[in-house]
PDB file of N, CA and C in Angstrom:
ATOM      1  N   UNK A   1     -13.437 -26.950 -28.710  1.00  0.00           N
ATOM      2  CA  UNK A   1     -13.487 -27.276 -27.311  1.00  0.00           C
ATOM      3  C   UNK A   1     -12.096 -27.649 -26.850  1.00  0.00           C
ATOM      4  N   UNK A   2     -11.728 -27.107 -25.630  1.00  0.00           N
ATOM      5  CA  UNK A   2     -10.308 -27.588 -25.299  1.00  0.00           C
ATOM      6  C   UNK A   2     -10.750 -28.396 -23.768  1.00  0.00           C
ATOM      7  N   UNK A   3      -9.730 -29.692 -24.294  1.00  0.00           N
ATOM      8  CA  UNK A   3      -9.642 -30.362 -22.940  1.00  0.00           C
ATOM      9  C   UNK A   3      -8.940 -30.270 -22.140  1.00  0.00           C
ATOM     10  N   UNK A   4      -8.852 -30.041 -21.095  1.00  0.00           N
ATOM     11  CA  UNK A   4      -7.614 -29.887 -19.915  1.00  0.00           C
ATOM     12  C   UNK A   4      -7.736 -30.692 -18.856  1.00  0.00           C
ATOM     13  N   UNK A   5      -6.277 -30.754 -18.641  1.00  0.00           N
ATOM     14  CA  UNK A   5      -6.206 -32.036 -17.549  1.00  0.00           C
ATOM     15  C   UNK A   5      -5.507 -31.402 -16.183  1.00  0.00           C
ATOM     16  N   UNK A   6      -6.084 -31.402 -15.364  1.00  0.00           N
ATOM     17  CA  UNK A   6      -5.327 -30.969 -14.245  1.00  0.00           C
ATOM     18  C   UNK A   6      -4.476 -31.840 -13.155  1.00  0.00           C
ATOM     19  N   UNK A   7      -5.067 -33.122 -12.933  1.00  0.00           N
ATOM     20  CA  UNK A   7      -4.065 -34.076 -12.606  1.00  0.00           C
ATOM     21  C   UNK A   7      -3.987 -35.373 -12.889  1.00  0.00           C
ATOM     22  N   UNK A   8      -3.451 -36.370 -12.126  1.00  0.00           N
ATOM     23  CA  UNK A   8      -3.428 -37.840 -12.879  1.00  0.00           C
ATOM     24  C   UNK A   8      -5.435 -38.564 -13.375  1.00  0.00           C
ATOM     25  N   UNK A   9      -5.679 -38.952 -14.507  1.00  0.00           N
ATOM     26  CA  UNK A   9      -6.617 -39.200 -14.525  1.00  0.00           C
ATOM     27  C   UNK A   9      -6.700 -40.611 -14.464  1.00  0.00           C
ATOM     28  N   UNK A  10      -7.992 -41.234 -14.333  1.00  0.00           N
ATOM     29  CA  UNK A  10      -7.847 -43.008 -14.353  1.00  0.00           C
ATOM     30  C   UNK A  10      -7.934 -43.679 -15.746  1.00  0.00           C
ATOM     31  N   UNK A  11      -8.884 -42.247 -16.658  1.00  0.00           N
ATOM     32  CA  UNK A  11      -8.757 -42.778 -17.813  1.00  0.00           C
ATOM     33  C   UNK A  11      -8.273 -41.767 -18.667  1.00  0.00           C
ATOM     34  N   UNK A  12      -8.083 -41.441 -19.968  1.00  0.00           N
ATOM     35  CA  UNK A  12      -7.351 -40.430 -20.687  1.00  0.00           C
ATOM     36  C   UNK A  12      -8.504 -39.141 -20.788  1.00  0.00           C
ATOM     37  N   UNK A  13      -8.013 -37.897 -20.905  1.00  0.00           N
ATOM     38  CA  UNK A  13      -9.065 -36.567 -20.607  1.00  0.00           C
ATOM     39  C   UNK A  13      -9.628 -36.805 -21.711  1.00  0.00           C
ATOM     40  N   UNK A  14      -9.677 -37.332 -22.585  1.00  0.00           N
ATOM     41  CA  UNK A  14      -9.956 -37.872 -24.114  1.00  0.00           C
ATOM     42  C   UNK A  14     -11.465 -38.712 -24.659  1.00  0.00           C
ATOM     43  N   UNK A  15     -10.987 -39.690 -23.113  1.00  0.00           N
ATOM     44  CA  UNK A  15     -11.878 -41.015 -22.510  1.00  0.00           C
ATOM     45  C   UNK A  15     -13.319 -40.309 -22.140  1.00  0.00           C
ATOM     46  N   UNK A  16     -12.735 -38.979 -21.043  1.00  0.00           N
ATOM     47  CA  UNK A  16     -13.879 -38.563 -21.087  1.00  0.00           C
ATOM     48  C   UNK A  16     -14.777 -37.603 -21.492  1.00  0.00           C
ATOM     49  N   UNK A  17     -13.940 -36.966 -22.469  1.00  0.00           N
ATOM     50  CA  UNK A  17     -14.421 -35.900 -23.199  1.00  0.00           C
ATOM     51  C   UNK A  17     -15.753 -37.200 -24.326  1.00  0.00           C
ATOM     52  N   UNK A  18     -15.309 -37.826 -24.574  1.00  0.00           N
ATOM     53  CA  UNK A  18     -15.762 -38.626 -25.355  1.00  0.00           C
ATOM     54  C   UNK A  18     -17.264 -39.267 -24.480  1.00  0.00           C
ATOM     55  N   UNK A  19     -16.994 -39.433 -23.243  1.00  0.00           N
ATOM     56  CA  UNK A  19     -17.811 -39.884 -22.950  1.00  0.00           C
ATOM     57  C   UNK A  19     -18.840 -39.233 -22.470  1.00  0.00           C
ATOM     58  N   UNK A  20     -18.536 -37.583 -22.030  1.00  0.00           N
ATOM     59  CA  UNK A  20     -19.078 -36.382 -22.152  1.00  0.00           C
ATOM     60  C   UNK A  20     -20.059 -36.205 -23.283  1.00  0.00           C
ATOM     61  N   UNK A  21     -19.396 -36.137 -24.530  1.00  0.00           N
ATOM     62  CA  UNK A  21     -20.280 -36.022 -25.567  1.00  0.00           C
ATOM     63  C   UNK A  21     -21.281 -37.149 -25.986  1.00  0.00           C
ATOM     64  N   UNK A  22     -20.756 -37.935 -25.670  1.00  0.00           N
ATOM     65  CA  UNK A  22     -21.953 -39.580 -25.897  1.00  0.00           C
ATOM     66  C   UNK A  22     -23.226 -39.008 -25.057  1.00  0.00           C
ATOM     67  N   UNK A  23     -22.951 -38.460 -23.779  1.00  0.00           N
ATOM     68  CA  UNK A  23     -23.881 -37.955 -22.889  1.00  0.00           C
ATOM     69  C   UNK A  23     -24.540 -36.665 -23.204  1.00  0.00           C
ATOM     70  N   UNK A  24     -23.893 -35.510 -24.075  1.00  0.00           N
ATOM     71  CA  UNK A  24     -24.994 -34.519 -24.495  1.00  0.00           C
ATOM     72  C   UNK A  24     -25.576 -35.162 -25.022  1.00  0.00           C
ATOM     73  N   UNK A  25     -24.865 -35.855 -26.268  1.00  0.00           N
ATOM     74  CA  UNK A  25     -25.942 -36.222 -27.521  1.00  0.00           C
ATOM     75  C   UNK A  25     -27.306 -37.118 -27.034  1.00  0.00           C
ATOM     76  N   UNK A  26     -26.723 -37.946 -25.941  1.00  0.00           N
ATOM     77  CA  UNK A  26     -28.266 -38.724 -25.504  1.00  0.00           C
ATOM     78  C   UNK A  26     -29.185 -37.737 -25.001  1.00  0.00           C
ATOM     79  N   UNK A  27     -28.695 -36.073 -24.119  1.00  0.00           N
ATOM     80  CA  UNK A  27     -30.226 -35.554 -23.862  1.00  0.00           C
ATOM     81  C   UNK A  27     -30.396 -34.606 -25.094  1.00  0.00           C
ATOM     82  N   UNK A  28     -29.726 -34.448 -26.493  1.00  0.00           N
ATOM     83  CA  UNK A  28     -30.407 -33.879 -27.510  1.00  0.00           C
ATOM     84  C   UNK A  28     -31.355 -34.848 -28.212  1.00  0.00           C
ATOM     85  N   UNK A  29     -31.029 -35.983 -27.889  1.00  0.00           N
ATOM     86  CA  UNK A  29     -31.984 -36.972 -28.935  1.00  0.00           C
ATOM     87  C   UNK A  29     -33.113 -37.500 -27.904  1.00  0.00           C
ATOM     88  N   UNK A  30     -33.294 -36.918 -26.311  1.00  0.00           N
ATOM     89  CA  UNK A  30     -34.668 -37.374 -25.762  1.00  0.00           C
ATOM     90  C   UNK A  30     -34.182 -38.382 -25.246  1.00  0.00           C
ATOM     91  N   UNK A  31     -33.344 -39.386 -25.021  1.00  0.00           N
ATOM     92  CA  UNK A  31     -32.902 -40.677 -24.590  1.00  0.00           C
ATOM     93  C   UNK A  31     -32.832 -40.440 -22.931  1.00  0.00           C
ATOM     94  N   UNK A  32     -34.126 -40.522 -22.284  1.00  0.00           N
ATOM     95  CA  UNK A  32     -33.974 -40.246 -20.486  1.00  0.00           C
ATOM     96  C   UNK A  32     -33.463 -41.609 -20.197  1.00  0.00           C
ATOM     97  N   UNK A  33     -33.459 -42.623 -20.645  1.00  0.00           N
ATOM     98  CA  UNK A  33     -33.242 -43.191 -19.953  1.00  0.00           C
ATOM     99  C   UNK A  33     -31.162 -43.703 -20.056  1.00  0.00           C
ATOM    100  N   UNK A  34     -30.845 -43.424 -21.581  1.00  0.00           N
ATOM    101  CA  UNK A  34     -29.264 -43.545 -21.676  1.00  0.00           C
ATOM    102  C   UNK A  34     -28.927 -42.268 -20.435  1.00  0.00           C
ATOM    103  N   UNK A  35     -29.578 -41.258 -20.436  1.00  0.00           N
ATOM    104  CA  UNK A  35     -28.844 -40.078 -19.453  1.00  0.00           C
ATOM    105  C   UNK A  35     -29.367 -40.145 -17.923  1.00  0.00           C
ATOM    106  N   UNK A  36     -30.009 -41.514 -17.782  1.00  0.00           N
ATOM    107  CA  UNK A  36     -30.073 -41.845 -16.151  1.00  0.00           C
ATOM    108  C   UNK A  36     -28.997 -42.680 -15.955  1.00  0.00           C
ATOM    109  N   UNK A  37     -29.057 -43.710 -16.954  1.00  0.00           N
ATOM    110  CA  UNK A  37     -27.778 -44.379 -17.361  1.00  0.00           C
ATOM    111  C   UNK A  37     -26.218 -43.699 -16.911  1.00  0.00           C
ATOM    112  N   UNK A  38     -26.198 -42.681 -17.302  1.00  0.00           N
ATOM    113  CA  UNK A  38     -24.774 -42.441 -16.751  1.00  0.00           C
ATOM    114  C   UNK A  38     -24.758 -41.570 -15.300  1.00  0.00           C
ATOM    115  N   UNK A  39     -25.823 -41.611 -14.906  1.00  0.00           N
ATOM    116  CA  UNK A  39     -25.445 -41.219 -13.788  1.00  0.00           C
ATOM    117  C   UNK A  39     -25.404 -41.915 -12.318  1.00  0.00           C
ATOM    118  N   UNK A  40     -24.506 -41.132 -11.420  1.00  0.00           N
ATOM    119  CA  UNK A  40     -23.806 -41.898 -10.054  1.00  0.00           C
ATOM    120  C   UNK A  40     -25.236 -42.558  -9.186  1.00  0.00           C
ATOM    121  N   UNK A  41     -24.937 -43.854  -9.092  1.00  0.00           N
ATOM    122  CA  UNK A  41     -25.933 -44.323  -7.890  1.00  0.00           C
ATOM    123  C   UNK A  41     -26.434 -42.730  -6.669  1.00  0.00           C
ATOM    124  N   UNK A  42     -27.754 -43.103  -6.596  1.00  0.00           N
ATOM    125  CA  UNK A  42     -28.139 -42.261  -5.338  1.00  0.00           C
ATOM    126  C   UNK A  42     -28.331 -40.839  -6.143  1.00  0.00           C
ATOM    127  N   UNK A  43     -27.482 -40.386  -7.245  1.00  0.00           N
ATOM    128  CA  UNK A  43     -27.737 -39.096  -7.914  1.00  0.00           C
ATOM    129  C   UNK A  43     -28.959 -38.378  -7.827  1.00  0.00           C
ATOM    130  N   UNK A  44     -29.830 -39.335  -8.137  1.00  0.00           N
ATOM    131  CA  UNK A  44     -31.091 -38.642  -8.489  1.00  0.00           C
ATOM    132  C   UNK A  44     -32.295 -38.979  -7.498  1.00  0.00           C
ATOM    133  N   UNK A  45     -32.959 -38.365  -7.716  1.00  0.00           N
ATOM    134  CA  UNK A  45     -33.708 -36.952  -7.856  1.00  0.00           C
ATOM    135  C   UNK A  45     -32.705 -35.609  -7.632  1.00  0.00           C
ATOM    136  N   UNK A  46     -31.757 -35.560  -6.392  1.00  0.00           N
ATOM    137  CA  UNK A  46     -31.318 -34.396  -6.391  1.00  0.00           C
ATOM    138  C   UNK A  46     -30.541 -33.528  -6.655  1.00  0.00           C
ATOM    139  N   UNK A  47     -29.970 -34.331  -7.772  1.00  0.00           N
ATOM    140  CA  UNK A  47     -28.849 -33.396  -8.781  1.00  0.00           C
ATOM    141  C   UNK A  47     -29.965 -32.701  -9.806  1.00  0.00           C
ATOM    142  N   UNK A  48     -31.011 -32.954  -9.580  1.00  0.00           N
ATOM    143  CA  UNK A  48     -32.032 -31.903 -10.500  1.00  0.00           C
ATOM    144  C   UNK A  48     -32.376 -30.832  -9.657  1.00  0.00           C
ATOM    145  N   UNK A  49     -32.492 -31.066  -8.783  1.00  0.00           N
ATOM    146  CA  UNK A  49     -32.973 -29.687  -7.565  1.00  0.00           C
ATOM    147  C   UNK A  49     -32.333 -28.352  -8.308  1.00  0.00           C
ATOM    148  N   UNK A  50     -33.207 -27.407  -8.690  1.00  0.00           N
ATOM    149  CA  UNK A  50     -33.165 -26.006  -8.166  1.00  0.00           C
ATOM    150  C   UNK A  50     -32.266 -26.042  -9.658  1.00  0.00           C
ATOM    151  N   UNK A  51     -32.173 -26.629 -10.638  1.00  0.00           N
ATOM    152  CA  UNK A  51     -31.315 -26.388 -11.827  1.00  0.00           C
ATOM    153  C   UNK A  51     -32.055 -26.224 -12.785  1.00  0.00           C
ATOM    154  N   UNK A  52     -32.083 -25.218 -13.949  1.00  0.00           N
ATOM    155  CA  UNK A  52     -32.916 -24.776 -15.033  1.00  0.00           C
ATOM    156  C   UNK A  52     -32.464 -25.783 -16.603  1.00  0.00           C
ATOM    157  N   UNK A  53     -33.069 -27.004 -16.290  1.00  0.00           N
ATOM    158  CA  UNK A  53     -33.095 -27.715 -17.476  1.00  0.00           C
ATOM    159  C   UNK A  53     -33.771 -27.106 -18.804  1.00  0.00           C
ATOM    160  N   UNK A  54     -33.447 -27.789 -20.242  1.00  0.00           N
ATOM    161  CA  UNK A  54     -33.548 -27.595 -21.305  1.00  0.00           C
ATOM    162  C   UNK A  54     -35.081 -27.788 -22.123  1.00  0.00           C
ATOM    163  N   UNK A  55     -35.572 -29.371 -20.672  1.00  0.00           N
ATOM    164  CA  UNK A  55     -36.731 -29.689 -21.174  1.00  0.00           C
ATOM    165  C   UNK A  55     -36.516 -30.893 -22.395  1.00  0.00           C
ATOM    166  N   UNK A  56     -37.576 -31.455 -22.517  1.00  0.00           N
ATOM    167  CA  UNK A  56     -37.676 -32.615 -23.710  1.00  0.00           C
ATOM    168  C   UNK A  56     -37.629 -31.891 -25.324  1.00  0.00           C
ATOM    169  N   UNK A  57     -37.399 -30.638 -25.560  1.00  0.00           N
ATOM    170  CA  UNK A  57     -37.419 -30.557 -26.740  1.00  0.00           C
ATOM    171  C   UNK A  57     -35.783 -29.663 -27.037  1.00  0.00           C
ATOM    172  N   UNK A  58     -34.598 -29.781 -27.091  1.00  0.00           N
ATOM    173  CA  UNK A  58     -33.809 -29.824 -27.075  1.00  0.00           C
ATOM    174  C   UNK A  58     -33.449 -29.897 -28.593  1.00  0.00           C
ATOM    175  N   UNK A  59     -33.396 -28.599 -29.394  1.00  0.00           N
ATOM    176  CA  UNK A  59     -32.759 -28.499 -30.450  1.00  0.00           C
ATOM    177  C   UNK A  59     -31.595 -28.870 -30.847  1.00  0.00           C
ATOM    178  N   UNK A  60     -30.281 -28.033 -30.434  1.00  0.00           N
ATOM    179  CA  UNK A  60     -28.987 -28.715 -30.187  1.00  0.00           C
ATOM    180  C   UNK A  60     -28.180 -28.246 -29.136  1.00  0.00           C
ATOM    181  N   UNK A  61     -27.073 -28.677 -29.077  1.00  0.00           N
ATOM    182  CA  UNK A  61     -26.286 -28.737 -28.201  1.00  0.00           C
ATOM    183  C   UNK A  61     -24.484 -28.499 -28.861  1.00  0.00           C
ATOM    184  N   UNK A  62     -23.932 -28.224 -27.604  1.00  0.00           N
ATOM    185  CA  UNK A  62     -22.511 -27.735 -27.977  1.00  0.00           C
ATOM    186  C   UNK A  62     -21.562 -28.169 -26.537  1.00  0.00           C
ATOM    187  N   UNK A  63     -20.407 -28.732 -26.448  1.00  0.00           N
ATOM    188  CA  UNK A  63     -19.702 -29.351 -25.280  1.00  0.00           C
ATOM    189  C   UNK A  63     -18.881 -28.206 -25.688  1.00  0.00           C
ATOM    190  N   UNK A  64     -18.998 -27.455 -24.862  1.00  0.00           N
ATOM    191  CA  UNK A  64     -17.958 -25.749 -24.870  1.00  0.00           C
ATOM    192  C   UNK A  64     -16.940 -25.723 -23.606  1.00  0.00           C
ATOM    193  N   UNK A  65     -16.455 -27.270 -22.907  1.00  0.00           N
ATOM    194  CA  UNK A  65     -15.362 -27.368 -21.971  1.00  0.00           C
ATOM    195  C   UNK A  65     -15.622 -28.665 -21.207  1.00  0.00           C
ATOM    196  N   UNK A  66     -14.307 -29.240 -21.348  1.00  0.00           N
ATOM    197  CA  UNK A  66     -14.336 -30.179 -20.106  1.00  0.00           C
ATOM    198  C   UNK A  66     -12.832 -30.364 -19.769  1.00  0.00           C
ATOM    199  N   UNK A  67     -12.704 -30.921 -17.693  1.00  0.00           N
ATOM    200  CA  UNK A  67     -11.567 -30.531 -17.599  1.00  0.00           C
ATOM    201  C   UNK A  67     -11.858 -31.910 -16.539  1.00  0.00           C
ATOM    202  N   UNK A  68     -10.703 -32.210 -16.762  1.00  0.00           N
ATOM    203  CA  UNK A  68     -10.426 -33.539 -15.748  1.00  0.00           C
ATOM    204  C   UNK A  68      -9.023 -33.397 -14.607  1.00  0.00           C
ATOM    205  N   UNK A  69      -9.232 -33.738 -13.505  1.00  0.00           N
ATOM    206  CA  UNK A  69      -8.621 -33.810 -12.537  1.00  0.00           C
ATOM    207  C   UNK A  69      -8.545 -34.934 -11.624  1.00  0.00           C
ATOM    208  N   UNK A  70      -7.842 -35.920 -12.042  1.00  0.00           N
ATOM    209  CA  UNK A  70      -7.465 -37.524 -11.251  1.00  0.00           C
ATOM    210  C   UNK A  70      -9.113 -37.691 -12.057  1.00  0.00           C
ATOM    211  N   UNK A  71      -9.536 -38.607 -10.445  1.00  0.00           N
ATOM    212  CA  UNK A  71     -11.079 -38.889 -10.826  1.00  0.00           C
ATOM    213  C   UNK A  71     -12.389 -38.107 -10.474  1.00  0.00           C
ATOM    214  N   UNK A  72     -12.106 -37.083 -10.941  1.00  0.00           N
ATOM    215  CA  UNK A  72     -13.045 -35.944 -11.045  1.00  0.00           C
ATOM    216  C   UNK A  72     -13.181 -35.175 -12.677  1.00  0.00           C
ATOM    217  N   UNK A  73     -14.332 -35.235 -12.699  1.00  0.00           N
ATOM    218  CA  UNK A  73     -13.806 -34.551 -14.143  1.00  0.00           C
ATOM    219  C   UNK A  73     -15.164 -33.288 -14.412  1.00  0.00           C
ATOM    220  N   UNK A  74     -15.450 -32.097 -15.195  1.00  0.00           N
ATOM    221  CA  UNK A  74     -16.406 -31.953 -15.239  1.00  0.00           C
ATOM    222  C   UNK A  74     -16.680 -31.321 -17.183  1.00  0.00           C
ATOM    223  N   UNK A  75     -17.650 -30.958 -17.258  1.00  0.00           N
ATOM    224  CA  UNK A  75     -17.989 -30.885 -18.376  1.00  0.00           C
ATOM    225  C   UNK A  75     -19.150 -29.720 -18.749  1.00  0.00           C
ATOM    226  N   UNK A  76     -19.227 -28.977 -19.085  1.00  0.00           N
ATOM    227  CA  UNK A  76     -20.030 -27.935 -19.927  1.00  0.00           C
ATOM    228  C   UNK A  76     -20.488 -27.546 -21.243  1.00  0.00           C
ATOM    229  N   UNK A  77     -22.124 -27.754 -21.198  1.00  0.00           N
ATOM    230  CA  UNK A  77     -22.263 -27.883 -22.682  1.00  0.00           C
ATOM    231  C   UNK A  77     -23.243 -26.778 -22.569  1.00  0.00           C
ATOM    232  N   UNK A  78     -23.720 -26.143 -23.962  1.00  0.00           N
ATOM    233  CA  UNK A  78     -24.763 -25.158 -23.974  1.00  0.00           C
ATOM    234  C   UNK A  78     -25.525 -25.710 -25.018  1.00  0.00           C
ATOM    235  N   UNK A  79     -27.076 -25.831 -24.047  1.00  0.00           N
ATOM    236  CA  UNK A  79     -28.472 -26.660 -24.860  1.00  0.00           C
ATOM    237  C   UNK A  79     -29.017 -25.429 -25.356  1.00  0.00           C
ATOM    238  N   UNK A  80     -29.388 -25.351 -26.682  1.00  0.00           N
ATOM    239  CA  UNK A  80     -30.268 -24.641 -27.199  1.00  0.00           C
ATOM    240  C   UNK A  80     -32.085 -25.486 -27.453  1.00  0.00           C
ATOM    241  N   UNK A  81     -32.671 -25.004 -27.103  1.00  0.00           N
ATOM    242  CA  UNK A  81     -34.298 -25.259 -26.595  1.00  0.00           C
ATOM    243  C   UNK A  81     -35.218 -24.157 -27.616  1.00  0.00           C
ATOM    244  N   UNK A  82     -36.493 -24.258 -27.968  1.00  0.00           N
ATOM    245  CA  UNK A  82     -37.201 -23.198 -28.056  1.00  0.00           C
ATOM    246  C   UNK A  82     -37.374 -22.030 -27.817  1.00  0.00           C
ATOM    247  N   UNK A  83     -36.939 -20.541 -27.952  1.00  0.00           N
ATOM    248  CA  UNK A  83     -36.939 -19.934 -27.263  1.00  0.00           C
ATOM    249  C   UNK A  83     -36.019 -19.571 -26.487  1.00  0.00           C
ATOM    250  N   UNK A  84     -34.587 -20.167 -26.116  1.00  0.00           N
ATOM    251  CA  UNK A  84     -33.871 -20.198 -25.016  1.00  0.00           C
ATOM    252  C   UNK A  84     -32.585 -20.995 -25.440  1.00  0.00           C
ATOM    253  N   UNK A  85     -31.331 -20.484 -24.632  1.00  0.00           N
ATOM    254  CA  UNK A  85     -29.891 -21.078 -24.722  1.00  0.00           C
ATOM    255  C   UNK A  85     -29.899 -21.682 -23.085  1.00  0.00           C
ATOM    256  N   UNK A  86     -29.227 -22.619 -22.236  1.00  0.00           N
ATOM    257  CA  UNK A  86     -29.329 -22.765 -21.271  1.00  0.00           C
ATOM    258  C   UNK A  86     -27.802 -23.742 -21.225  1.00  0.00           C
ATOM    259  N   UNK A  87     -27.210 -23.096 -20.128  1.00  0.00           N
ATOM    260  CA  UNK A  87     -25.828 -23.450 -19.844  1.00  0.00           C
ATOM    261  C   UNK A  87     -25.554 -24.289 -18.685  1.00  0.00           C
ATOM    262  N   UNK A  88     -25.358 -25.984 -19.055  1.00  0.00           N
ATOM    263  CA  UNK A  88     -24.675 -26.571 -18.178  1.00  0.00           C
ATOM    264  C   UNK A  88     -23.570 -27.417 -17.095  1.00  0.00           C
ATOM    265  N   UNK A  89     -23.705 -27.327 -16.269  1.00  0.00           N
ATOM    266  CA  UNK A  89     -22.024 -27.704 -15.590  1.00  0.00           C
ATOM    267  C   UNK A  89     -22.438 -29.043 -15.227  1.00  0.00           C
ATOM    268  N   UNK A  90     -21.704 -30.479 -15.823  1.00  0.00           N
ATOM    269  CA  UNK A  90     -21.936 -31.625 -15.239  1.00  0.00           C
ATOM    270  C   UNK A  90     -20.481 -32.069 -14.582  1.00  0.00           C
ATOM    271  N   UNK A  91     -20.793 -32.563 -13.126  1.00  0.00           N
ATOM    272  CA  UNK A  91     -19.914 -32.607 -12.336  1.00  0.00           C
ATOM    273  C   UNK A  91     -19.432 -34.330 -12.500  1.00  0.00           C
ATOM    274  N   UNK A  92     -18.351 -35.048 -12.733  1.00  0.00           N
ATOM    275  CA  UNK A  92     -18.327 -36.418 -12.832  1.00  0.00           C
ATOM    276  C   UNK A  92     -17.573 -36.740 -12.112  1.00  0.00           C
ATOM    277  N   UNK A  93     -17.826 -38.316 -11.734  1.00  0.00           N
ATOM    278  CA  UNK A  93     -16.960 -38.920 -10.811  1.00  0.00           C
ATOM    279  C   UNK A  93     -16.567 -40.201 -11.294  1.00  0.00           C
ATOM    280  N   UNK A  94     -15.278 -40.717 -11.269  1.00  0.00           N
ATOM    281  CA  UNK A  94     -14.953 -42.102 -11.776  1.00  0.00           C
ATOM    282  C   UNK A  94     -14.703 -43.300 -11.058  1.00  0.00           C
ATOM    283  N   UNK A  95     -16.351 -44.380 -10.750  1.00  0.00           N
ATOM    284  CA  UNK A  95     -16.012 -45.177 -10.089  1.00  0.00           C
ATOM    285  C   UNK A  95     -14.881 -46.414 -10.340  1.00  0.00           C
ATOM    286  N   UNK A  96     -14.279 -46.436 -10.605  1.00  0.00           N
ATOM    287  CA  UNK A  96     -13.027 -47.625 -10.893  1.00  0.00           C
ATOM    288  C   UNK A  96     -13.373 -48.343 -12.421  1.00  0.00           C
ATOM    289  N   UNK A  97     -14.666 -47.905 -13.037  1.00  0.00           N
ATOM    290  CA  UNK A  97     -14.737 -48.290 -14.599  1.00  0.00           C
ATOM    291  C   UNK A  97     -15.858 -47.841 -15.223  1.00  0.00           C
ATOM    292  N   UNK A  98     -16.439 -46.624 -14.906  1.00  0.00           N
ATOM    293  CA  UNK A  98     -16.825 -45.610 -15.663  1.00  0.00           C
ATOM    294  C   UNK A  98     -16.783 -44.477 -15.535  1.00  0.00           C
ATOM    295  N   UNK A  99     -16.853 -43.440 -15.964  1.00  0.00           N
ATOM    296  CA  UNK A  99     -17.415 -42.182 -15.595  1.00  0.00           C
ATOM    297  C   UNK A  99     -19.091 -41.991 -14.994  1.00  0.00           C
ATOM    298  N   UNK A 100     -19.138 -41.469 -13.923  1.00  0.00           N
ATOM    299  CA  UNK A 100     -21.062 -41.560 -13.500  1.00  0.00           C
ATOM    300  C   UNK A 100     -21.215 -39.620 -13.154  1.00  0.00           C
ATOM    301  N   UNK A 101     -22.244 -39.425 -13.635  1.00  0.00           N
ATOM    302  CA  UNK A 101     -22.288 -38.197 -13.151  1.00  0.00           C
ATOM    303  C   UNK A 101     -23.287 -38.020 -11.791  1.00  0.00           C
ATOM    304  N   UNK A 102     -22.930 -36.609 -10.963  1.00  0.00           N
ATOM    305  CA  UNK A 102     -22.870 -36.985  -9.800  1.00  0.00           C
ATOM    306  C   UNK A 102     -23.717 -35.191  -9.401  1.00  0.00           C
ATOM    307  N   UNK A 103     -23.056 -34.137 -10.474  1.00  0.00           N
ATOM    308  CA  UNK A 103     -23.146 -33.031  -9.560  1.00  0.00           C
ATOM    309  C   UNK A 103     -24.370 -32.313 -11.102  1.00  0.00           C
ATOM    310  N   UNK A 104     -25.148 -31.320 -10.951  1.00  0.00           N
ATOM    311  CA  UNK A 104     -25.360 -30.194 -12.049  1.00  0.00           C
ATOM    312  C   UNK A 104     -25.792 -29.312 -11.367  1.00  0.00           C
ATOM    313  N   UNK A 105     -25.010 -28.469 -12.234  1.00  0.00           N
ATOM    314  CA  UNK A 105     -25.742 -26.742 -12.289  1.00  0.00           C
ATOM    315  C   UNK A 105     -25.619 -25.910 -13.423  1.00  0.00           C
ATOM    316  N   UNK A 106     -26.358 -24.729 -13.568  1.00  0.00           N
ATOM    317  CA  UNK A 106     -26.223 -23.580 -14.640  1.00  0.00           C
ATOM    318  C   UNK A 106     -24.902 -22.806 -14.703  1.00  0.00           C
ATOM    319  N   UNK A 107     -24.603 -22.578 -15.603  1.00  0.00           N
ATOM    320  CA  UNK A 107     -23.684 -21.735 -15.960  1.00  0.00           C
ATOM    321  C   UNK A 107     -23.985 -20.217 -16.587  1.00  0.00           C
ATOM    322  N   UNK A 108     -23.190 -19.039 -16.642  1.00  0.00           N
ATOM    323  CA  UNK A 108     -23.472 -18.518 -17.238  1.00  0.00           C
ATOM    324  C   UNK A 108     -22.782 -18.165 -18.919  1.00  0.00           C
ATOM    325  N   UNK A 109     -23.934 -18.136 -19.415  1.00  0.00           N
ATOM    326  CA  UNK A 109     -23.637 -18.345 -20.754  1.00  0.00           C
ATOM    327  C   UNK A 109     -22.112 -17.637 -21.589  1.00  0.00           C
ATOM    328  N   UNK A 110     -22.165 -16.832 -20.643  1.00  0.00           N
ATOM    329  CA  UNK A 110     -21.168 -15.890 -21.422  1.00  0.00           C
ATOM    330  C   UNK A 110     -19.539 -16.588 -20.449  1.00  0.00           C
ATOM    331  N   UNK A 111     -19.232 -17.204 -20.142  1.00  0.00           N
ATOM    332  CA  UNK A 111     -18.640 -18.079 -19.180  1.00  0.00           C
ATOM    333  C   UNK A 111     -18.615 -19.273 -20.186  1.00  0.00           C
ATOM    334  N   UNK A 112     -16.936 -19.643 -20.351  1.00  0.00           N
ATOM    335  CA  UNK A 112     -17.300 -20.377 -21.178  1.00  0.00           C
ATOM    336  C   UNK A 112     -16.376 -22.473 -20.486  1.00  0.00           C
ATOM    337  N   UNK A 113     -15.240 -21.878 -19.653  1.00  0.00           N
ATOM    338  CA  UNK A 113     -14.371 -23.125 -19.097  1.00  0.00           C
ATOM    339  C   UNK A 113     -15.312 -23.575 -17.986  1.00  0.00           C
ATOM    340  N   UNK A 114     -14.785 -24.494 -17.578  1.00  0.00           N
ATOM    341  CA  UNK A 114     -15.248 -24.930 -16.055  1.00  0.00           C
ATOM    342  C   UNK A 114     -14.704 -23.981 -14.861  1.00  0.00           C
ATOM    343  N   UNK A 115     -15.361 -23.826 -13.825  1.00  0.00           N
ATOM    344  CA  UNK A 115     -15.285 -23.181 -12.518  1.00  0.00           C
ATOM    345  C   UNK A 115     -14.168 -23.997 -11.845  1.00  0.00           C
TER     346      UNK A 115
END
């Protein structure tokens, strides 16, 4: 996985690659509630709208890009499920002392950096 930084970040592209992966691994292990946990006040319900999740049975997973820009950062991992590979784009935002996620959508699989 390569990290890239596109401009000043608040914390190191490192910080959040790291904190990226803390966050696949909580929806491969079923943990809904660590992966409500990181996300931005107000996020939800509608950062799920209209996006083709993995579902609760979530074989494994792979963080295949993340790229940070000041306090924006985003991240792409590909969930493997039953049956199915499913590619996603998590959009993050850094309120002054965490990373919260804020945005998702699908990717296509064969697509592998951030947009």
């Amino acid at each position: 996985m390569e990290v890239e930084t596109v401009g000043a970040a608040p914390g190191s592209p490192e910080e959040f690659a790291a904190c990226y992966q803390r966050h696949v691994d909580l929806v491969v292990a079923g943990d809904q509630a660590g992966v409500l946990a990181d996300m931005a006040p107000g996020a939800v319900p509608a950062v799920f709208a209209g996006v083709d999740l993995p579902g609760a049975q979530v074989e494994a997973a792979e963080v295949v890009a993340v790229q940070v820009d000041g306090a924006r950062a985003v991240g792409r991992a590909r969930y493997r499920a039953p049956g199915r590979e499913i590619g996603l784009e998590s959009h993050w935002g850094y309120d002054g002392s965490a990373w919260k996620a804020d945005g998702l959508a699908n990717f296509d699989l064969a697509e592998s950096g951030p947009a």
